[in-house]
N, C-alpha and C. Protein backbone atom coordinates (compact mmCIF):
# COMPACT_ATOMS: atom_id res chain seq x y z
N UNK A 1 210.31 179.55 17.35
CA UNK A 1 211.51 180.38 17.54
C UNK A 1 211.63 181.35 16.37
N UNK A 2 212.13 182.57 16.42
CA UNK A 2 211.96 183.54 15.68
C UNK A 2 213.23 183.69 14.80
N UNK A 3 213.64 183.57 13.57
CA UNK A 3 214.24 183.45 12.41
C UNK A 3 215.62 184.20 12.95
N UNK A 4 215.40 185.43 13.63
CA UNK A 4 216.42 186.39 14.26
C UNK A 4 217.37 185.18 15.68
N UNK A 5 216.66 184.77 15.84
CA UNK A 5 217.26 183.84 17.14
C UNK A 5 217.83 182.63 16.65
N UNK A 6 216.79 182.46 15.51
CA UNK A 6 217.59 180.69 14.94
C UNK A 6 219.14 181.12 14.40
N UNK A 7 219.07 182.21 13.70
CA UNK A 7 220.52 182.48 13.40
C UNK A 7 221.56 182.90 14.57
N UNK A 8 221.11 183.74 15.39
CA UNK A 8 221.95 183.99 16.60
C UNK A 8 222.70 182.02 17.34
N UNK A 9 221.60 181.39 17.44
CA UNK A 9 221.79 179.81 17.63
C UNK A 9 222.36 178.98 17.14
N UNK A 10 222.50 179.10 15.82
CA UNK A 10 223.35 178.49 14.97
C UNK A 10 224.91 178.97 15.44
N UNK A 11 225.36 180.00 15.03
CA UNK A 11 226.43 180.37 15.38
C UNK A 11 226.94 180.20 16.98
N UNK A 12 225.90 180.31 17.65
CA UNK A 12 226.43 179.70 19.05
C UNK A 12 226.71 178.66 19.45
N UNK A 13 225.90 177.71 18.18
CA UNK A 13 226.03 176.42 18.46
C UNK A 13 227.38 175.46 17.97
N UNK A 14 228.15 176.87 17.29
CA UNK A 14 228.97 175.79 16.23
C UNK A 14 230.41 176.44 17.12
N UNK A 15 230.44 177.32 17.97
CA UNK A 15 231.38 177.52 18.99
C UNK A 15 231.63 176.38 19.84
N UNK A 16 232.96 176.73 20.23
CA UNK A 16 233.44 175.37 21.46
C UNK A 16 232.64 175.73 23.13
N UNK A 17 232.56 174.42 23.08
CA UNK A 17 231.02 174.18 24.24
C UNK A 17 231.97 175.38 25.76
N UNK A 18 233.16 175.49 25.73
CA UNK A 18 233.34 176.01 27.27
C UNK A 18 233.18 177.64 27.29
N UNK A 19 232.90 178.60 25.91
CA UNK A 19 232.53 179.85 25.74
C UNK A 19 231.26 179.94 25.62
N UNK A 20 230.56 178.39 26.07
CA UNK A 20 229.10 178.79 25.70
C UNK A 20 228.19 179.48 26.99
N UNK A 21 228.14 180.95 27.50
CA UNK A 21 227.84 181.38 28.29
C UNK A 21 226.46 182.46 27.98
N UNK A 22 226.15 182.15 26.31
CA UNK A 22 224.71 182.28 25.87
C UNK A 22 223.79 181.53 26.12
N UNK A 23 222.58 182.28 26.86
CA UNK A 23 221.19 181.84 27.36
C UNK A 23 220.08 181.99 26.28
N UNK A 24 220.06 181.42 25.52
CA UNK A 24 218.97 181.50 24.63
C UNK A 24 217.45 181.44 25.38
N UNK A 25 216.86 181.09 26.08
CA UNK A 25 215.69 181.33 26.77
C UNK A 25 215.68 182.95 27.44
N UNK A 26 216.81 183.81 27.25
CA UNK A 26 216.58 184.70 27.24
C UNK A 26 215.84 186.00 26.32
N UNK A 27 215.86 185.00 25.27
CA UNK A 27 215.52 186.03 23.98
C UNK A 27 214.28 185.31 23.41
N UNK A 28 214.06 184.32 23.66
CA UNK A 28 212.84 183.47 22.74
C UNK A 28 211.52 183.86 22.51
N UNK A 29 211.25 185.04 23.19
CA UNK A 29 210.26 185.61 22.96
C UNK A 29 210.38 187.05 22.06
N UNK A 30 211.84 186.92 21.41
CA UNK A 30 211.67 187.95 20.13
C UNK A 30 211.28 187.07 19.02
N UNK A 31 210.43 188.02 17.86
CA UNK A 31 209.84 188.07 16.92
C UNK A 31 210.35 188.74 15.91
N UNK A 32 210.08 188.24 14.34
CA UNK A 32 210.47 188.81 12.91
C UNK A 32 209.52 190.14 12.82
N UNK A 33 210.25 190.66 12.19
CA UNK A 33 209.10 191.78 11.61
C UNK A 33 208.25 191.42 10.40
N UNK A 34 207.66 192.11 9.92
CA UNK A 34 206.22 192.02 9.31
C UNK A 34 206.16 192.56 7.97
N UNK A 35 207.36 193.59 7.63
CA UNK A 35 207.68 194.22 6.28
C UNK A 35 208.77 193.43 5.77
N UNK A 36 208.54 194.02 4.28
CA UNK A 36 209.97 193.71 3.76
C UNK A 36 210.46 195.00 3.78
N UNK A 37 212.39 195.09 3.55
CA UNK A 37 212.99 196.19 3.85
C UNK A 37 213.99 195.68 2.55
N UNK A 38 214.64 197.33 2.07
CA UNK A 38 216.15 196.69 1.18
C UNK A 38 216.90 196.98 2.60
N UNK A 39 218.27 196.36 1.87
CA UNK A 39 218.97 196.68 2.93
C UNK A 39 219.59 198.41 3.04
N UNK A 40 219.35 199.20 2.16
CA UNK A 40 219.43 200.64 2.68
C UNK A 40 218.45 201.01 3.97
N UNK A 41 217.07 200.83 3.81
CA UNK A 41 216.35 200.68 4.71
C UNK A 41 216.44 200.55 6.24
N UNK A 42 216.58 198.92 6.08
CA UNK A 42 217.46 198.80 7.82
C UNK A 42 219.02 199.06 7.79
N UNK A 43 219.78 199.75 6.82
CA UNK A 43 221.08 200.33 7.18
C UNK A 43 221.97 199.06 7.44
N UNK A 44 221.95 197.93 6.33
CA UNK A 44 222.46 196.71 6.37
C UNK A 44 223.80 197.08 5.31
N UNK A 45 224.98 196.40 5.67
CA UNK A 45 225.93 196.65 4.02
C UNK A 45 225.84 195.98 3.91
N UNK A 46 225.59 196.25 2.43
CA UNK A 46 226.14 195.02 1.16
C UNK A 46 227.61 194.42 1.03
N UNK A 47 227.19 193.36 0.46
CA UNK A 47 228.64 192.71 -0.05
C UNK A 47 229.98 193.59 -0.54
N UNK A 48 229.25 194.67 -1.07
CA UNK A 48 230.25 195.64 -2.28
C UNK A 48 230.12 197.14 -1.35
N UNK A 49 229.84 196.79 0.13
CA UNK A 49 230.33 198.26 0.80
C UNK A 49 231.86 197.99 1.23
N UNK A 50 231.48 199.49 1.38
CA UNK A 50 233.68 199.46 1.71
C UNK A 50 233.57 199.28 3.44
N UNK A 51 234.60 199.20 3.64
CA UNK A 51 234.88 199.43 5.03
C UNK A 51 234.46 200.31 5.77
N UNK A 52 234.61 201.20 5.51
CA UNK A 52 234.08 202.96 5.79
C UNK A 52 232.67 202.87 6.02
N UNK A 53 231.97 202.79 4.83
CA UNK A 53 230.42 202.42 5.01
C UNK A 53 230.24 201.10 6.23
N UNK A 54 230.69 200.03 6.00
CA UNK A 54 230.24 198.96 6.90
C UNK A 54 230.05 199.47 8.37
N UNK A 55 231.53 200.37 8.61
CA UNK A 55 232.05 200.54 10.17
C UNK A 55 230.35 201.77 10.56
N UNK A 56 229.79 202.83 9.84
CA UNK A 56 228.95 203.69 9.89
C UNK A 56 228.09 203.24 10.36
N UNK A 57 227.47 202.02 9.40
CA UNK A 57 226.18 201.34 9.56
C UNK A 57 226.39 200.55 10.75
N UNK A 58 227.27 199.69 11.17
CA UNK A 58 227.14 198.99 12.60
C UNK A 58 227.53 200.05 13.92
N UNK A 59 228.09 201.10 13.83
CA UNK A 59 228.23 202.24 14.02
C UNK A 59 226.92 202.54 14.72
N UNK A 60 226.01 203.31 13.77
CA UNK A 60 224.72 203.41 14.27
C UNK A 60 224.11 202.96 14.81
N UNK A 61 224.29 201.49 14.95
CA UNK A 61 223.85 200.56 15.72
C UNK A 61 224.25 200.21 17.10
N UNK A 62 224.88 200.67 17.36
CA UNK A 62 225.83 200.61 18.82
C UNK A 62 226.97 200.13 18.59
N UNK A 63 227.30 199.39 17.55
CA UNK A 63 228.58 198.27 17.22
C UNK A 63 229.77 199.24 17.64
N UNK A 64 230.75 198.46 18.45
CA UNK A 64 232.17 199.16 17.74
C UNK A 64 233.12 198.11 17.32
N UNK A 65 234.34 198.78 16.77
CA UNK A 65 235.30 198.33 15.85
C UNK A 65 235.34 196.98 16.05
N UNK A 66 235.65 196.69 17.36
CA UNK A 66 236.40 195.23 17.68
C UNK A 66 235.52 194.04 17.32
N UNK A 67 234.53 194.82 17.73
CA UNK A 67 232.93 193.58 17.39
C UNK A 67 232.54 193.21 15.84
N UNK A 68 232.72 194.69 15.73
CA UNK A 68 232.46 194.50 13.88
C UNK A 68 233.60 193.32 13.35
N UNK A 69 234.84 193.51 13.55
CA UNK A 69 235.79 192.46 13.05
C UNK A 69 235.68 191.83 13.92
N UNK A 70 235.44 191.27 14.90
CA UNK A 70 235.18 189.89 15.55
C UNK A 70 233.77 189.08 14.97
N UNK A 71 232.79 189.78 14.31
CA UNK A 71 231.35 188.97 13.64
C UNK A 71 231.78 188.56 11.96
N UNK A 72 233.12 189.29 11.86
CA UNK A 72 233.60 188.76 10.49
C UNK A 72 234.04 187.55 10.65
N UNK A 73 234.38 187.08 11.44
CA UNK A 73 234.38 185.40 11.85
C UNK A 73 233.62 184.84 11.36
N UNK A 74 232.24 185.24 11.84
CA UNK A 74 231.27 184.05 11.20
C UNK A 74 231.17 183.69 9.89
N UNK A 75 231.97 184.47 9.47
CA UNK A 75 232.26 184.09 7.51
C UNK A 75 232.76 182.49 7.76
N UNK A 76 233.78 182.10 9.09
CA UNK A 76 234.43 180.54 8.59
C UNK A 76 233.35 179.89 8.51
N UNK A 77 232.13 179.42 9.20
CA UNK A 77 231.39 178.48 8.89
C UNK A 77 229.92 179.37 7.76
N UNK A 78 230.50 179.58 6.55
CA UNK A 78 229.33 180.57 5.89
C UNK A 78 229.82 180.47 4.17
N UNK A 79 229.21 180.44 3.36
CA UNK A 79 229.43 180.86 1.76
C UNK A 79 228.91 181.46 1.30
N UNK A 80 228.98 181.40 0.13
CA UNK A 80 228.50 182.23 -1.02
C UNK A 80 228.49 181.71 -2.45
N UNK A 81 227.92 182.12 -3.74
CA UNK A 81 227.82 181.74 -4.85
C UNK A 81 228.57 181.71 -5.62
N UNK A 82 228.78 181.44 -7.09
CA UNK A 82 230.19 182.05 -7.73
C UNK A 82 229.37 183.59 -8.40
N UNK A 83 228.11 183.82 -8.43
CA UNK A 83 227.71 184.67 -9.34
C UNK A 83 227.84 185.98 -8.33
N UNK A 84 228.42 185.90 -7.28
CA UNK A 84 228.09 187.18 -6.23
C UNK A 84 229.93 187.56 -6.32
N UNK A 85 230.47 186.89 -6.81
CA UNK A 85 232.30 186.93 -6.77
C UNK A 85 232.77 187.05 -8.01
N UNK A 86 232.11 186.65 -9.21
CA UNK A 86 232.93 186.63 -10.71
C UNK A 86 233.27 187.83 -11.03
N UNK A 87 233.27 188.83 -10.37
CA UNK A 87 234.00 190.25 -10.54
C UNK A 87 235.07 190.37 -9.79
N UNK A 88 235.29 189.50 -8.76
CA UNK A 88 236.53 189.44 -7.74
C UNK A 88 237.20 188.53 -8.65
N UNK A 89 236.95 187.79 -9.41
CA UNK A 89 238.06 187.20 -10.08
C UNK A 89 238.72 186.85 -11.57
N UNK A 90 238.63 188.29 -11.22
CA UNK A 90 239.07 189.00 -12.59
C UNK A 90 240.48 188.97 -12.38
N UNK A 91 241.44 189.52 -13.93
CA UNK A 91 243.00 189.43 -13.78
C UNK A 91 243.12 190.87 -12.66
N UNK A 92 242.15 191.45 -13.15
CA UNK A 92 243.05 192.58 -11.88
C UNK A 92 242.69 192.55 -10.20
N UNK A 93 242.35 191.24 -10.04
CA UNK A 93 242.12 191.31 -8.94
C UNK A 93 243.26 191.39 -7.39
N UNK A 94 243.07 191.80 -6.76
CA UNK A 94 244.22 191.46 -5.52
C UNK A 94 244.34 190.12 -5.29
N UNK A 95 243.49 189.24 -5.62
CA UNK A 95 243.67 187.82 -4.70
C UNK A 95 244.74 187.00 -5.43
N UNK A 96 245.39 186.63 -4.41
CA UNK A 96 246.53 185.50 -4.59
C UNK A 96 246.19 184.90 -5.72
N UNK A 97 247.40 184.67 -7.10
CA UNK A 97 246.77 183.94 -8.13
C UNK A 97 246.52 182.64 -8.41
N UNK A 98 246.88 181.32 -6.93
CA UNK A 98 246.83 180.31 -7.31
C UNK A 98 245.28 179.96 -6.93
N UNK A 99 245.03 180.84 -5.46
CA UNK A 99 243.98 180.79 -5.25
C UNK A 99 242.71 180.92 -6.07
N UNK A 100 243.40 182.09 -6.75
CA UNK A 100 242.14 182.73 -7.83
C UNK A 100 241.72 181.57 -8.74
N UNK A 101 242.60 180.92 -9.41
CA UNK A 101 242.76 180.11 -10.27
C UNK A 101 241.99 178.89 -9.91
N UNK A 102 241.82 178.48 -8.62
CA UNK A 102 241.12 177.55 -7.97
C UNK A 102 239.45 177.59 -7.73
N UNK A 103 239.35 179.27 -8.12
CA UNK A 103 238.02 179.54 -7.62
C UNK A 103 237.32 179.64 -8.93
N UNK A 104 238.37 179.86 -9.78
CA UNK A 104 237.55 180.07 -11.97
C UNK A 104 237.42 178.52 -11.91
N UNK A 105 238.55 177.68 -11.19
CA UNK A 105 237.66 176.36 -12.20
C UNK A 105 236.41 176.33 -11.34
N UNK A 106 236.52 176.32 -10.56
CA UNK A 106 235.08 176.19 -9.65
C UNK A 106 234.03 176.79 -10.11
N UNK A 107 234.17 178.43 -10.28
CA UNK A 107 232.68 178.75 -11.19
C UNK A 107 232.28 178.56 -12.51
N UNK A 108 233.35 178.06 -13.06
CA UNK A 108 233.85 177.51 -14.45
C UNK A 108 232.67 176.57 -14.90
N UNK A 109 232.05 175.83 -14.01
CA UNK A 109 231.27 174.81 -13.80
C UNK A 109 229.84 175.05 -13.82
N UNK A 110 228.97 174.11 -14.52
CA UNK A 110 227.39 174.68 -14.96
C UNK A 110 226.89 174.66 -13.57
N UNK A 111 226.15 176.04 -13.73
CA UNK A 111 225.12 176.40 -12.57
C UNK A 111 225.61 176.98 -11.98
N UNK A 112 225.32 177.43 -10.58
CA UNK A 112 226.35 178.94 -9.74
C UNK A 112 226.46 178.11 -8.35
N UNK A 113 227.89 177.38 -8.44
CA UNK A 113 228.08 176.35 -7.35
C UNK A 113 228.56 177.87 -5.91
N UNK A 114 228.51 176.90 -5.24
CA UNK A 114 228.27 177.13 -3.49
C UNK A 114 230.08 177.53 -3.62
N UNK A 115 230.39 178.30 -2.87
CA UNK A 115 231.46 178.95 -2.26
C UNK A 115 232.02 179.22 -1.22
N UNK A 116 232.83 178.18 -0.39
CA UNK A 116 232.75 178.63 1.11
C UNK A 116 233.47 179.77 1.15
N UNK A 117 233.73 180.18 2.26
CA UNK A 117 234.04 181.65 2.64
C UNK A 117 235.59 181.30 3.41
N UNK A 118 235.66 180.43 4.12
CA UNK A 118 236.39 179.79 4.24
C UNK A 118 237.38 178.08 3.56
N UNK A 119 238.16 178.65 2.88
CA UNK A 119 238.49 177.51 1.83
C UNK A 119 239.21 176.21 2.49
N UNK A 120 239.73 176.61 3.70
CA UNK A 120 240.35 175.38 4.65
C UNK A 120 239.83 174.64 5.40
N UNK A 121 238.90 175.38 6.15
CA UNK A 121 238.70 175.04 7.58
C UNK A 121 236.80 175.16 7.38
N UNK A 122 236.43 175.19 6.36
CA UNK A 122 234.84 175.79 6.44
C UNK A 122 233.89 174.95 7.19
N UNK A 123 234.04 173.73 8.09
CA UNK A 123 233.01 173.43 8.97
C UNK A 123 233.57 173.25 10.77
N UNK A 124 234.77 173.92 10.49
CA UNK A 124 235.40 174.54 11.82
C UNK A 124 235.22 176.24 12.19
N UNK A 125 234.52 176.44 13.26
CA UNK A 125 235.02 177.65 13.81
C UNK A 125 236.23 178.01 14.64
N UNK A 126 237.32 178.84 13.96
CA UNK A 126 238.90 178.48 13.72
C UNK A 126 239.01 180.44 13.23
N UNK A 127 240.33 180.03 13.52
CA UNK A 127 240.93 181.88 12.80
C UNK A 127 241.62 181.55 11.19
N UNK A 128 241.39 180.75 10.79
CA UNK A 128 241.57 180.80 9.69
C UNK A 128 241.31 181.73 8.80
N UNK A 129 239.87 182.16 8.59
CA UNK A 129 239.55 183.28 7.70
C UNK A 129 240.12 184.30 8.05
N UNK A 130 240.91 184.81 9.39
CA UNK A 130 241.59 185.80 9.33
C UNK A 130 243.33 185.45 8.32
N UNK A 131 243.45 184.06 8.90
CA UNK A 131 245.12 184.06 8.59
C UNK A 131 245.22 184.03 6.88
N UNK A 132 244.13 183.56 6.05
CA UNK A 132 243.58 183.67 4.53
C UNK A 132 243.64 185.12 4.01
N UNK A 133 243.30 185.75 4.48
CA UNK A 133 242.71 187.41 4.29
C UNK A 133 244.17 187.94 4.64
N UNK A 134 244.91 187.82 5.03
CA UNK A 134 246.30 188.22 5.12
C UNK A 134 247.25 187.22 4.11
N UNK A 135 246.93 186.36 3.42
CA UNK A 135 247.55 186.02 2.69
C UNK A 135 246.88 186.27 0.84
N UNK A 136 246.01 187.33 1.19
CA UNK A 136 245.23 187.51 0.01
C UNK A 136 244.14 186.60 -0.65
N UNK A 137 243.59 185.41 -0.05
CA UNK A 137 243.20 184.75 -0.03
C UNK A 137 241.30 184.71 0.33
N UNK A 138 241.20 185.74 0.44
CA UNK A 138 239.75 186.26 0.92
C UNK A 138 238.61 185.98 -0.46
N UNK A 139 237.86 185.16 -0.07
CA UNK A 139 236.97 184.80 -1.19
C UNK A 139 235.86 186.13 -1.90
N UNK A 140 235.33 186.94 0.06
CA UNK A 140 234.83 188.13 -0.81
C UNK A 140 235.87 189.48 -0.48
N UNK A 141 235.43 190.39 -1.51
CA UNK A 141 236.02 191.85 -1.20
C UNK A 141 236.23 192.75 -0.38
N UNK A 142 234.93 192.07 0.26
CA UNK A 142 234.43 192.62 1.46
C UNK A 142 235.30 192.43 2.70
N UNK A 143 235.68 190.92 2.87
CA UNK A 143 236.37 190.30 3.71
C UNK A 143 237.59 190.94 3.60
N UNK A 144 238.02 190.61 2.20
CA UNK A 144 239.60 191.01 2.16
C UNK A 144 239.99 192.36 2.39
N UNK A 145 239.06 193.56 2.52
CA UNK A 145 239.62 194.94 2.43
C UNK A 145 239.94 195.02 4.00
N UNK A 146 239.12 194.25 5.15
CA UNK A 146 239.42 194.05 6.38
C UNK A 146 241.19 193.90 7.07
N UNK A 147 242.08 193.38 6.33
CA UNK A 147 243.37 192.85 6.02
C UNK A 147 244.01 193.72 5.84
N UNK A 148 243.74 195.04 4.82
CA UNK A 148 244.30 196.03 4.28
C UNK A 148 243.55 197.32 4.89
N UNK A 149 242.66 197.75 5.68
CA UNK A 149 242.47 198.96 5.81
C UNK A 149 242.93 199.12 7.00
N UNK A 150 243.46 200.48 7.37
CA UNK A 150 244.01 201.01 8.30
C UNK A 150 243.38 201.02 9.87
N UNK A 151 242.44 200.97 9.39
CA UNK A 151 241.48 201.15 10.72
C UNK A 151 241.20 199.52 11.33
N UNK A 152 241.03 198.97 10.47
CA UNK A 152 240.63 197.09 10.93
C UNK A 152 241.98 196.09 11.01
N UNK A 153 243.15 196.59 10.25
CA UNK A 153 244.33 195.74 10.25
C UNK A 153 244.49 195.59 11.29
N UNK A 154 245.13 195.96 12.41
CA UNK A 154 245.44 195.99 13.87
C UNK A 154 244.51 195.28 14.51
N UNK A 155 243.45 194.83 14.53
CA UNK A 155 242.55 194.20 15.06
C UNK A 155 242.17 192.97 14.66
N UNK A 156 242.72 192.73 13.15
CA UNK A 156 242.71 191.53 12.67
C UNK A 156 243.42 190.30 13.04
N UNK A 157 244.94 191.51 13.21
CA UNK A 157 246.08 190.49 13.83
C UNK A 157 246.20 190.63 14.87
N UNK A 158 245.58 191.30 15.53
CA UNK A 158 245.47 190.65 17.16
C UNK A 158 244.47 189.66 16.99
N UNK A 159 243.34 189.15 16.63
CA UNK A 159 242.67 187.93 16.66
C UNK A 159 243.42 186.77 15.85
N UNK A 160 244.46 187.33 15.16
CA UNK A 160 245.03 185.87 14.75
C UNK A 160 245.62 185.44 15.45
N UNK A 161 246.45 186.04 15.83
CA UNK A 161 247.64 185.73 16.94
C UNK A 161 247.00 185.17 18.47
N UNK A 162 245.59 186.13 18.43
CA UNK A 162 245.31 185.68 20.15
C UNK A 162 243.96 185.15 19.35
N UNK A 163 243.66 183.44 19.87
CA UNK A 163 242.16 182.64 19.59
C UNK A 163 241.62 183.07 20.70
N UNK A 164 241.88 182.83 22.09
CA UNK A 164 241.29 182.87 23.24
C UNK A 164 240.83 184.43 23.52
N UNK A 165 241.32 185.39 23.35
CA UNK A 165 240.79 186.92 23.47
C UNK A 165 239.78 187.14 22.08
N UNK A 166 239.67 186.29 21.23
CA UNK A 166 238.87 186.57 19.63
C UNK A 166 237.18 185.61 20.40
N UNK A 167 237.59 184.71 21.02
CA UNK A 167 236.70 183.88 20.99
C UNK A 167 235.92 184.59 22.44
N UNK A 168 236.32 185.40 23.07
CA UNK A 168 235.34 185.99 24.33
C UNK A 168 234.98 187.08 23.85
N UNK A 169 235.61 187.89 22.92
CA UNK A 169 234.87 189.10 22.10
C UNK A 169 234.01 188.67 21.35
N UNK A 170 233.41 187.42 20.78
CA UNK A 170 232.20 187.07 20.08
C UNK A 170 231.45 186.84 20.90
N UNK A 171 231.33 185.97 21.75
CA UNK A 171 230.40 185.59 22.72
C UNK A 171 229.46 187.43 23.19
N UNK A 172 230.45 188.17 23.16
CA UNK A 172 230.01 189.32 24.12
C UNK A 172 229.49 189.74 22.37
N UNK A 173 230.26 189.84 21.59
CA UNK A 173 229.08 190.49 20.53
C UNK A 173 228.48 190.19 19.40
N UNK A 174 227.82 188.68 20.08
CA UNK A 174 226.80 188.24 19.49
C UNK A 174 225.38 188.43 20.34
N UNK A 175 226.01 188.73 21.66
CA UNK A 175 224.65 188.90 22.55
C UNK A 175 224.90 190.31 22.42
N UNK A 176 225.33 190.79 22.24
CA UNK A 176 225.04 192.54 21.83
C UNK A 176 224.01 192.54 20.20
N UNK A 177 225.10 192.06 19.07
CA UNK A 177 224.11 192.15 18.07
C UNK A 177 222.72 191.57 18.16
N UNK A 178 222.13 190.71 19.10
CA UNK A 178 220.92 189.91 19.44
C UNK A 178 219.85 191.17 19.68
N UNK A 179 220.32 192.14 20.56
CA UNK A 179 219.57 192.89 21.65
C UNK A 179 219.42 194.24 19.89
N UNK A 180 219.87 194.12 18.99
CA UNK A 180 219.93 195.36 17.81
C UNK A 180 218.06 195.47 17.22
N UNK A 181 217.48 196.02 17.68
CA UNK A 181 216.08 196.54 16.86
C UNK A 181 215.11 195.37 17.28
N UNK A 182 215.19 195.10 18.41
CA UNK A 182 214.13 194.08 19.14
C UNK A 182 212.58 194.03 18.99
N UNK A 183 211.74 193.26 18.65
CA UNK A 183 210.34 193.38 18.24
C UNK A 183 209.79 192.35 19.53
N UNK A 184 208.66 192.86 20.05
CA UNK A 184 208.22 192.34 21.13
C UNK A 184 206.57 192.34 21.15
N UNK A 185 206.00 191.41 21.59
CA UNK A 185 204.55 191.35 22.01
C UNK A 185 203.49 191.19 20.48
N UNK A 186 202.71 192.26 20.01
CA UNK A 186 202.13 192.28 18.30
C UNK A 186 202.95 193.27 17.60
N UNK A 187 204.46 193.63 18.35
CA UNK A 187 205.31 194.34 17.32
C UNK A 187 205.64 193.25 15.97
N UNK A 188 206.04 191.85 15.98
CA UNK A 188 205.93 191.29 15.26
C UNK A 188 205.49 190.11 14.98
N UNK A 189 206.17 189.05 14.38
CA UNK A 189 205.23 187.74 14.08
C UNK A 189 206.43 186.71 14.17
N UNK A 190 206.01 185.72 14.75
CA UNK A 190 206.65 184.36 14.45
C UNK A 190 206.79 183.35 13.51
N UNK A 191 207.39 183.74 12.22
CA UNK A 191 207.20 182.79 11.12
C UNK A 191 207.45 181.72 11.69
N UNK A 192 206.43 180.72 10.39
CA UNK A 192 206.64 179.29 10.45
C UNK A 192 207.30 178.94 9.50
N UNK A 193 207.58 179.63 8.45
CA UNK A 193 208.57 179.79 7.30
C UNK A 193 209.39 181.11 7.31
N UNK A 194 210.91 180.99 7.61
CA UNK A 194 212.11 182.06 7.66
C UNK A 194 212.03 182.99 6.69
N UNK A 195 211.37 182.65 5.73
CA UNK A 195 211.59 183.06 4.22
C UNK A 195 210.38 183.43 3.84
N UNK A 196 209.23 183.36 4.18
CA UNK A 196 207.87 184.18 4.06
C UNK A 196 207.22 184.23 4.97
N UNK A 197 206.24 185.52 4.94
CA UNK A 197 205.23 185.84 6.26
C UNK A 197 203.86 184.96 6.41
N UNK A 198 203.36 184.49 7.86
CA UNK A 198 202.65 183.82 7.72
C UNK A 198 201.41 184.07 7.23
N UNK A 199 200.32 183.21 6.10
CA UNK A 199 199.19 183.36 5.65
C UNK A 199 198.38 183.83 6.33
């Protein structure tokens, strides 16, 4: 199975079984590609793009708005490091200060411990990470500017408020993001390792 699909799978798998209306034997015959890329390259944002940039780049891709903030979901079951955030939690940061305070002792600690993305609910797929991000509570920057920009607010809180209309807009665009820059036949290769190309 191809590294692009195991992740599409995962996330399908951690949804509630009666939205599960993804066919994975539909796709199993896509393949990884064969280069390495930065993410300017394949037109990926970074952690530290703004909103503006993010919406462009999935943009180009066919994405629109609703989808883009409906795949910000998959942040509840997802983390991160403390060394990718110790600039978010600084005194001038926006985030709630008890929260903040919770996250210094945490990186406070030898080595660069694990960070969920979701601080409540992180092995539930749940609207939590939206109802967090409205309480300032957003672990990355990225997440939290979602809450506050003009263009994504309105769409945020309609998925908080409505689970059942949030949870059929993923289903539909996760099998959209699936079908994004497809490699087929000796377009690419099937690692046996996710993380390097085969010998």
């Amino acid at each position: 199975m191809a590294c692009a699909l195991k992740r599409v799978t995962i996330s399908f798998n951690a949804m509630p079984f009666e939205l599960k209306d993804f066919n994975a034997s539909e796709i199993e015959d896509l393949d990884d590609g064969m280069i390495i890329s930065t993410l300017e390259e394949i037109n990926i944002p970074s952690p530290r793009s703004s909103i503006s940039d993010a919406l462009k780049s999935f943009n180009s891709k066919g994405m629109a708005l609703k989808e883009i903030v409906t795949l910000l979901r998959a942040h509840a079951i997802g983390f991160t490091h403390c060394n990718f955030i110790r600039n978010r939690l600084s005194n001038h940061s926006s985030m709630e200060p008890s929260f903040r305070n919770k996250l210094v002792g945490l990186c406070n600690m030898q080595g660069n411990p694990k960070v969920f993305l979701d601080q409540n609910t992180y092995l539930v797929f749940d609207n939590q990470l939206y109802n967090q991000i409205f309480l300032e509570r957003g672990v990355l920057a990225f997440d939290q500017q979602f809450a506050s920009d003009s263009v994504t607010k309105e769409v945020v809180m309609r998925f908080t408020r409505n689970e059942e209309s949030f949870m059929e807009r993923f289903v539909d665009a996760m099998v959209k993001m699936r079908n994004i820059g497809v490699l087929l036949g000796n377009e690419g290769d099937i690692r046996k390792n996710c993380r390097v190309f085969n010998s």
